[in-house]
C-alpha atoms as a PDB file:
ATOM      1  CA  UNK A   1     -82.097 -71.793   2.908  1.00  0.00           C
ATOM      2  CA  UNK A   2     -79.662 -69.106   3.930  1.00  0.00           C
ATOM      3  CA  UNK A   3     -79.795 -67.166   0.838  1.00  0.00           C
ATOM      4  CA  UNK A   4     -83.551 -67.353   1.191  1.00  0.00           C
ATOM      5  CA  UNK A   5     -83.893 -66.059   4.313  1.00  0.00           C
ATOM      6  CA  UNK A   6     -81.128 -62.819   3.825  1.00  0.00           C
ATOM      7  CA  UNK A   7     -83.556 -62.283   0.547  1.00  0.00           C
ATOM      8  CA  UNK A   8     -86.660 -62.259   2.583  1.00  0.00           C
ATOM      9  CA  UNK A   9     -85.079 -59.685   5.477  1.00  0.00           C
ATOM     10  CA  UNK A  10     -83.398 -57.426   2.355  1.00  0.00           C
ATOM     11  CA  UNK A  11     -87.002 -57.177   0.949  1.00  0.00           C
ATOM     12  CA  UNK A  12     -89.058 -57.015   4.467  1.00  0.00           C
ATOM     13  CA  UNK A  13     -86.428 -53.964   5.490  1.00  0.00           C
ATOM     14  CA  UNK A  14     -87.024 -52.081   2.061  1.00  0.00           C
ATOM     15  CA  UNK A  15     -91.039 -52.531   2.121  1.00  0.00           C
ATOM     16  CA  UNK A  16     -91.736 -50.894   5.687  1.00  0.00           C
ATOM     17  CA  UNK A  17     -91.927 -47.590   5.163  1.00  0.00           C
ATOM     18  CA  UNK A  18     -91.643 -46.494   8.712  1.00  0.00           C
ATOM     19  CA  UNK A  19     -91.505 -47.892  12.146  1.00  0.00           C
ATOM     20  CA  UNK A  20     -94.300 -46.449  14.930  1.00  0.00           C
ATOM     21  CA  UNK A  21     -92.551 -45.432  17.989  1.00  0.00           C
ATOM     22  CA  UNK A  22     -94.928 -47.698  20.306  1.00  0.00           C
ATOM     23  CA  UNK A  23     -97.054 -50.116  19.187  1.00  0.00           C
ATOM     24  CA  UNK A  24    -100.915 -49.273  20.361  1.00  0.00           C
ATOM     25  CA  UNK A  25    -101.322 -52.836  21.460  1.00  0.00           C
ATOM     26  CA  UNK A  26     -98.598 -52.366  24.363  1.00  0.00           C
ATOM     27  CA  UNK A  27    -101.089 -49.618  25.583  1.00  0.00           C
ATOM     28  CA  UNK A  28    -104.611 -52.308  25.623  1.00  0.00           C
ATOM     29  CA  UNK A  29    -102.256 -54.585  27.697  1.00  0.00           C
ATOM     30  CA  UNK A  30    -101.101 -51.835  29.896  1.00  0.00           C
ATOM     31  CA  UNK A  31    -104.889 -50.865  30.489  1.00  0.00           C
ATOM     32  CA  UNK A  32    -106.021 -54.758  30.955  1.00  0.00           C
ATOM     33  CA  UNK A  33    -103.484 -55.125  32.816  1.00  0.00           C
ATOM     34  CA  UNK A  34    -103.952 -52.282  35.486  1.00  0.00           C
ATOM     35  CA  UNK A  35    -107.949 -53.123  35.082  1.00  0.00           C
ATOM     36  CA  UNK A  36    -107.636 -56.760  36.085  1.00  0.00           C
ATOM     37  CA  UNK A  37    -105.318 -55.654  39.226  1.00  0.00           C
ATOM     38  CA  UNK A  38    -108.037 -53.401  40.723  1.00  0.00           C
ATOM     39  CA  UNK A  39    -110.873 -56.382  40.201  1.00  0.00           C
ATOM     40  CA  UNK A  40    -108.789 -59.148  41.327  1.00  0.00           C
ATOM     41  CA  UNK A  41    -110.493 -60.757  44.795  1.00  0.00           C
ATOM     42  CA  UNK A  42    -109.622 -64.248  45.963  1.00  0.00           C
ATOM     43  CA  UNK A  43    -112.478 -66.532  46.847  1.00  0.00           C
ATOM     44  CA  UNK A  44    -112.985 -68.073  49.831  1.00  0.00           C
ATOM     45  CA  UNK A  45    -111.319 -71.640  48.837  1.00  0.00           C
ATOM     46  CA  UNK A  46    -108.656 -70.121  46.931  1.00  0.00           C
ATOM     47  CA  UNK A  47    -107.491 -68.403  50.591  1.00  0.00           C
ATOM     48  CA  UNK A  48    -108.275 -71.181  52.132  1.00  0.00           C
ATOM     49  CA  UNK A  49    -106.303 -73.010  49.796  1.00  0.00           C
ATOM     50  CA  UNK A  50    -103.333 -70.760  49.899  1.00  0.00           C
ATOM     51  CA  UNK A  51    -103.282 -71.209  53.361  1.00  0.00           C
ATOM     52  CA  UNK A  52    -103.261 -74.524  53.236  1.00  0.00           C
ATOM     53  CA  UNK A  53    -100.184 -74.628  51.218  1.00  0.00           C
ATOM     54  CA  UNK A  54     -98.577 -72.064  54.030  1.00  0.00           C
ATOM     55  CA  UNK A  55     -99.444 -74.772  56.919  1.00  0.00           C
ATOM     56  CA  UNK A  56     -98.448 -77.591  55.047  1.00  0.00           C
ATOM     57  CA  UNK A  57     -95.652 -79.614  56.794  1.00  0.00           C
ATOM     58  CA  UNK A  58     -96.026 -83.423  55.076  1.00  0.00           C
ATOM     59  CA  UNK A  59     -98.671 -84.719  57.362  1.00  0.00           C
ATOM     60  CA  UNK A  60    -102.576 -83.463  57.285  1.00  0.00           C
ATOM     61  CA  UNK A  61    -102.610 -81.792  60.717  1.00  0.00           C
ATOM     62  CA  UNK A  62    -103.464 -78.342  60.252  1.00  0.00           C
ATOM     63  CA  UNK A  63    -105.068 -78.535  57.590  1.00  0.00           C
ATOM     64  CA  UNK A  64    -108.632 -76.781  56.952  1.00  0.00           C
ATOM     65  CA  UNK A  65    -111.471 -77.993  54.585  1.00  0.00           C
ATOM     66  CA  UNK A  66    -111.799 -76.578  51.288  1.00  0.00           C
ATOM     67  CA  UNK A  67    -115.671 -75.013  50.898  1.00  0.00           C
ATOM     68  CA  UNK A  68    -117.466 -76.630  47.850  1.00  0.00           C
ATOM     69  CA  UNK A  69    -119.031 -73.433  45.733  1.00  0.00           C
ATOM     70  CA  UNK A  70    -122.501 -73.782  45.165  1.00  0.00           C
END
């Protein structure tokens, strides 16, 4: 298994003729990426969720209702 895989690197090294500098798909991630932080908005329940968690102390009280989406 060894020898096979020191073959397979030996012959994977010698076939790739060269090596790009930066590899185009790091560039469509950076631009999704930067894309999907300008459009993110919360909902409503997701803030009211996330404020839930904030007021949570191990009982209900303070609590607020979570609005169903129609």
């Amino acid at each position: 298994m060894g020898v096979f895989m020191c073959i397979s690197f030996i012959l994977g090294r010698y076939t790739v003729k060269e090596i790009p500098k930066e590899i185009p798909v790091k560039k469509v991630i950076k631009k999704e990426r930067k894309k999907n932080k300008e459009e993110f908005q919360l909902d409503e329940a997701t803030i009211t969720m996330l404020e839930n968690i904030d007021n949570y102390d191990g009982s209900g009280l303070g609590q607020k209702d979570i609005p169903e989406e129609v």
